[in-house]
Protein backbone atom coordinates (compact mmCIF):
# COMPACT_ATOMS: atom_id res chain seq x y z
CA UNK A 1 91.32 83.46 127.81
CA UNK A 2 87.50 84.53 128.48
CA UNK A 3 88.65 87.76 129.51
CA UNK A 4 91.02 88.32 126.31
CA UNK A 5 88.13 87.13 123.91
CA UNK A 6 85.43 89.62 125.70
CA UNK A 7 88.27 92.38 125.07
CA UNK A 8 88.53 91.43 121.48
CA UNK A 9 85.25 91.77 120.84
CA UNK A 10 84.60 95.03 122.80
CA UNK A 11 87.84 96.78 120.62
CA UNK A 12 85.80 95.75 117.04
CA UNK A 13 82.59 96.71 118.32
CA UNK A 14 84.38 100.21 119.26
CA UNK A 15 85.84 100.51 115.56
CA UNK A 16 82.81 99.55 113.73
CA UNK A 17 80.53 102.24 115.35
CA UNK A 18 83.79 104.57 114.60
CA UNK A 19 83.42 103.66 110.89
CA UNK A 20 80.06 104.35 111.16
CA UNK A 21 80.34 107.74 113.02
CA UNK A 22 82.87 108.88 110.20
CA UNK A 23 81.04 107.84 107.30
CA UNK A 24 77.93 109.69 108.31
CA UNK A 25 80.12 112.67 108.91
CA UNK A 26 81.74 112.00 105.11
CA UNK A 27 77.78 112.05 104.44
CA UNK A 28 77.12 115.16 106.10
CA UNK A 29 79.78 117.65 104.45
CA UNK A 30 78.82 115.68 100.86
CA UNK A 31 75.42 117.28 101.37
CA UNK A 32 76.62 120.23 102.60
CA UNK A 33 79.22 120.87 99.63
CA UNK A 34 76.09 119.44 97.34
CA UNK A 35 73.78 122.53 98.73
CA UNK A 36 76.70 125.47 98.75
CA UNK A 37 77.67 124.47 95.04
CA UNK A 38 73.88 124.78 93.83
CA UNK A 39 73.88 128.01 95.65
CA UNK A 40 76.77 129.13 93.16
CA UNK A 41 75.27 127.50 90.49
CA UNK A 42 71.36 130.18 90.85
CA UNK A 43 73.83 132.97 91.38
């Protein structure tokens, strides 16, 4: 049971950092779309 509990808790810890890792990569491309469309914006 000890065993099944630790492995339980390993698996959420694994999908909340993966939740993390995608939203800063969602982050990441918002800023990068934010700075290519001011770009076309000067031109």
């Amino acid at each position: 049971m000890k065993s099944l509990s630790t492995l339980f808790i390993a698996a959420t810890l694994l999908a909340l950092v993966g939740c993390n890792t995608v939203k800063g990569v969602g982050q990441d491309l918002q800023k990068a779309g934010t700075t290519i469309e001011d770009a076309a914006k000067k031109k």
